[in-house]
N, C-alpha and C. Protein backbone atom coordinates (compact mmCIF):
# COMPACT_ATOMS: atom_id res chain seq x y z
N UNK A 1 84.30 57.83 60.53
CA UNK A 1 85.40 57.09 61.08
C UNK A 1 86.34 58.07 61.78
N UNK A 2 86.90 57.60 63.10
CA UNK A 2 87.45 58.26 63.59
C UNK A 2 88.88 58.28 63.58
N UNK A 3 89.88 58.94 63.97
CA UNK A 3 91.57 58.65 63.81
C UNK A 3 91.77 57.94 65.03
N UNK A 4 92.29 56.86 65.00
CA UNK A 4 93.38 56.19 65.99
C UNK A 4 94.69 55.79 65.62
N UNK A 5 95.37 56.49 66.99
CA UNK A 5 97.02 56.64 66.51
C UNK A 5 97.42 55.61 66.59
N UNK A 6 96.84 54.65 67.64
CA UNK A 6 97.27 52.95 67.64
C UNK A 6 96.90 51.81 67.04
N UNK A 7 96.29 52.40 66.23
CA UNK A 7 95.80 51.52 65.08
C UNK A 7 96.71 50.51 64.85
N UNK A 8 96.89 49.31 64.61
CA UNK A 8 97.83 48.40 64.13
C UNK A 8 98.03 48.74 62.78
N UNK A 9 96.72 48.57 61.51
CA UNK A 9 96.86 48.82 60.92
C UNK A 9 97.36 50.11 59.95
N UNK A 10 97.42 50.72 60.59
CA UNK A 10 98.02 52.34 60.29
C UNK A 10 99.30 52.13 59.79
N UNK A 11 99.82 52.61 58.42
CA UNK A 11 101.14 52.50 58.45
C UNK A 11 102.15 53.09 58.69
N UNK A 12 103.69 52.66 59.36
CA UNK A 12 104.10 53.45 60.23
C UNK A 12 105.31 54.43 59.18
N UNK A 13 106.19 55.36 59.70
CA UNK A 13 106.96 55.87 59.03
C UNK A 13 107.94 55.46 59.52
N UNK A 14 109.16 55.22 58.09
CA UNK A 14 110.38 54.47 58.09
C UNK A 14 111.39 55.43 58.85
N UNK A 15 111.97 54.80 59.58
CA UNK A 15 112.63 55.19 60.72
C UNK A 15 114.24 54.96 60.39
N UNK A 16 114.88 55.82 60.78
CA UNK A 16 116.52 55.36 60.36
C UNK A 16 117.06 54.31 61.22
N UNK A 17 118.33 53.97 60.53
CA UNK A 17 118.68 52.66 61.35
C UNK A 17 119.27 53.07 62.93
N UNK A 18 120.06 54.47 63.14
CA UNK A 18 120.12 54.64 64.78
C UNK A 18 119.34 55.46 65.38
N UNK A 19 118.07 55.59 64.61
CA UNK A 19 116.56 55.87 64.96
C UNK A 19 117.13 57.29 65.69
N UNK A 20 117.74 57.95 64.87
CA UNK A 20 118.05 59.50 65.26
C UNK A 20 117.42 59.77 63.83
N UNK A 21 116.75 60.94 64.17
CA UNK A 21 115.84 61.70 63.32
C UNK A 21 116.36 62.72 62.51
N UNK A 22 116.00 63.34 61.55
CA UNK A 22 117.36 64.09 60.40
C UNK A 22 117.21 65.54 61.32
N UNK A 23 116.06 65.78 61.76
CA UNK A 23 116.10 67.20 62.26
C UNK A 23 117.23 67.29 63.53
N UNK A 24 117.40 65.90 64.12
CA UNK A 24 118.65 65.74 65.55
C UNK A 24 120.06 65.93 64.52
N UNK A 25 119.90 65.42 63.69
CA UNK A 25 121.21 65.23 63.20
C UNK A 25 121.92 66.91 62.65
N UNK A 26 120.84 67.93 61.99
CA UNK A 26 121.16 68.50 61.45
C UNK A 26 121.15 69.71 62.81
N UNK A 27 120.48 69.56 63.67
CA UNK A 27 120.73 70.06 65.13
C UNK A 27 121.90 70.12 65.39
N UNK A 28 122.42 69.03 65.53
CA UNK A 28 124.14 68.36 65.82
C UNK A 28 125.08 69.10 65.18
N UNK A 29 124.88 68.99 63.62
CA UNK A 29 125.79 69.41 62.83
C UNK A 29 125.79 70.90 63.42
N UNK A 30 124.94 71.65 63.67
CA UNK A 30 124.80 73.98 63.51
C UNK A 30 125.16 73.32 64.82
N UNK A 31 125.17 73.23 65.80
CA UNK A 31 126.04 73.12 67.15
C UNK A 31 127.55 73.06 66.83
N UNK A 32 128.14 72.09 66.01
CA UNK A 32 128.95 71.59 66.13
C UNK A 32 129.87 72.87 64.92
N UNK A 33 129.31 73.51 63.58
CA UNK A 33 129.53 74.54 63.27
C UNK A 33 129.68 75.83 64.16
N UNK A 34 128.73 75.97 64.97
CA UNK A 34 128.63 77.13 65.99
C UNK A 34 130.10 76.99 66.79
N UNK A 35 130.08 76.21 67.32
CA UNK A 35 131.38 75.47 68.20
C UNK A 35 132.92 76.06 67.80
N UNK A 36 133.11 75.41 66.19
CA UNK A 36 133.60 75.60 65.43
C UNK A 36 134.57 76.87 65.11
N UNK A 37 133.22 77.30 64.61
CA UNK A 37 133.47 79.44 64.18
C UNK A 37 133.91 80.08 65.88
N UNK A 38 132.69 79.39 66.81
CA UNK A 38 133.21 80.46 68.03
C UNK A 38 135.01 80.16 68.40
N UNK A 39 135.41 78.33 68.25
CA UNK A 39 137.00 78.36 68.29
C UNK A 39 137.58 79.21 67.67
N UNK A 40 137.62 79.41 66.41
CA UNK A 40 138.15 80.31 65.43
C UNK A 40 138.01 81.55 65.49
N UNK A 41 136.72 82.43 65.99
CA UNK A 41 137.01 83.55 66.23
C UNK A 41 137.83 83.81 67.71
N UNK A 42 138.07 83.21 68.68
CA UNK A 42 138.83 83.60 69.75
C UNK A 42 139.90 83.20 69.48
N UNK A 43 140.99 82.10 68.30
CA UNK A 43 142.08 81.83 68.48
C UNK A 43 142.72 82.49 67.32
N UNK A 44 141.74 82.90 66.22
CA UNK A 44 142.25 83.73 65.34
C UNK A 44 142.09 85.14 65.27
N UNK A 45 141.32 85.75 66.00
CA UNK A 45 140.81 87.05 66.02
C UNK A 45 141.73 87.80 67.09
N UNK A 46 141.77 89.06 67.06
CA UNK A 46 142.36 90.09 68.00
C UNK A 46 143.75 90.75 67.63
N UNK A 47 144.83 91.19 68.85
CA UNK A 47 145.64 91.88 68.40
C UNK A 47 146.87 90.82 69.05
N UNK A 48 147.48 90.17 67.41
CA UNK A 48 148.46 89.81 68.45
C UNK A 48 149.85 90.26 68.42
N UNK A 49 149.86 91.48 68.93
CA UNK A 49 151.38 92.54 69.15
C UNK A 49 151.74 91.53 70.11
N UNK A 50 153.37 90.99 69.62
CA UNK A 50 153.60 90.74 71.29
C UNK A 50 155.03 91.46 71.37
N UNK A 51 155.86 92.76 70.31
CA UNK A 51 156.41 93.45 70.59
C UNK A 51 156.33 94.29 71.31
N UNK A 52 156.92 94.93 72.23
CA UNK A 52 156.80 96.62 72.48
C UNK A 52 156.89 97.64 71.03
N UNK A 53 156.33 98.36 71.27
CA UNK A 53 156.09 99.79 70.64
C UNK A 53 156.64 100.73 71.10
N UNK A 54 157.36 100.68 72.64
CA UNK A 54 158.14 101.66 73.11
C UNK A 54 159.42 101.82 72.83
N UNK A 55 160.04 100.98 72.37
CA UNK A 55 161.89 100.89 72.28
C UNK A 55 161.69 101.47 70.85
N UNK A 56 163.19 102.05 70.81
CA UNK A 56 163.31 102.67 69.16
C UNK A 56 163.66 101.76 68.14
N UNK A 57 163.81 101.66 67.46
CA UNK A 57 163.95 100.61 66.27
C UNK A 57 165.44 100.35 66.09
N UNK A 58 165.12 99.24 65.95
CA UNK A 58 167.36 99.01 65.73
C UNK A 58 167.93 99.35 64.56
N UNK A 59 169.19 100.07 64.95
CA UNK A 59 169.99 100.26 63.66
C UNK A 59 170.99 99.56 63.42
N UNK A 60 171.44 99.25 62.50
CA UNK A 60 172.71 98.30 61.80
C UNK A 60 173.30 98.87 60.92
N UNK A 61 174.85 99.06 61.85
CA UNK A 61 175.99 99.70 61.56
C UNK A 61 176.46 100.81 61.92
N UNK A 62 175.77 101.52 62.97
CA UNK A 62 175.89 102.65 63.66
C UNK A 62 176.25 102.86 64.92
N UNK A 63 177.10 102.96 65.21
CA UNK A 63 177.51 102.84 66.93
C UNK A 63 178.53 104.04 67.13
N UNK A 64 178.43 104.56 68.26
CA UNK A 64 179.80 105.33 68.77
C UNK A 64 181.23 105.32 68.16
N UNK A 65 181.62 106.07 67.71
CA UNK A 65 182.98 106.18 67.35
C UNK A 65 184.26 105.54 68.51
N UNK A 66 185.19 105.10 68.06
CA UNK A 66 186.14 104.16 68.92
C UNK A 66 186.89 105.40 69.88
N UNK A 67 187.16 105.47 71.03
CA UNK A 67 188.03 106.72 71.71
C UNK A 67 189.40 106.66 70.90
N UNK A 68 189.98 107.89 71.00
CA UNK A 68 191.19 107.96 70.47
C UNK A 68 191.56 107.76 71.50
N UNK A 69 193.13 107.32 71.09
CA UNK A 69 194.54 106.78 71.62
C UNK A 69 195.04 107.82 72.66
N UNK A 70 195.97 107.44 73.52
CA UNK A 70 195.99 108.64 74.77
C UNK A 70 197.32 109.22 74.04
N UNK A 71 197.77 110.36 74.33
CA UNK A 71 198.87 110.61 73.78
C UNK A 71 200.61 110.24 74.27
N UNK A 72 201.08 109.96 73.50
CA UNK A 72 202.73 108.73 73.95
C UNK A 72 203.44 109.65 74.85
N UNK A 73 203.93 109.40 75.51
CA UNK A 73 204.77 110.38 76.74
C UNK A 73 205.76 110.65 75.72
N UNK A 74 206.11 112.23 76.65
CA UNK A 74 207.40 112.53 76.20
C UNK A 74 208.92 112.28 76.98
């Protein structure tokens, strides 16, 4: 006896109800992971200085002494 794929009688395999197949689905999903991680490594990854490094650091409470007073005529 030989195989025929169109056999009527042949029985068929149960099919999902939006007849997407688990291997599409789980396709979908590692895309949609891949997707994912690549957002996250470009919006979380890198350097984000957005100070300068060139200016000196501020101090608090230190400033120039006030000029003295001119002296009162005689």
């Amino acid at each position: 006896m030989t195989y025929d794929p169109n056999d009527p009688r042949r029985p068929m395999p149960p099919r999902e109800s939006d007849n997407m197949s688990a291997g599409a689905m789980a396709g979908i999903a590692f895309a949609l992971l891949l997707f994912l991680g690549l957002m996250f490594w470009m919006f979380a990854g890198g350097d984000r200085q957005t100070a300068s490094t060139d200016a000196p650091p501020a101090t608090t409470g230190q400033r120039a002494p006030a000029p003295s007073p001119a002296p009162p005529p005689k």
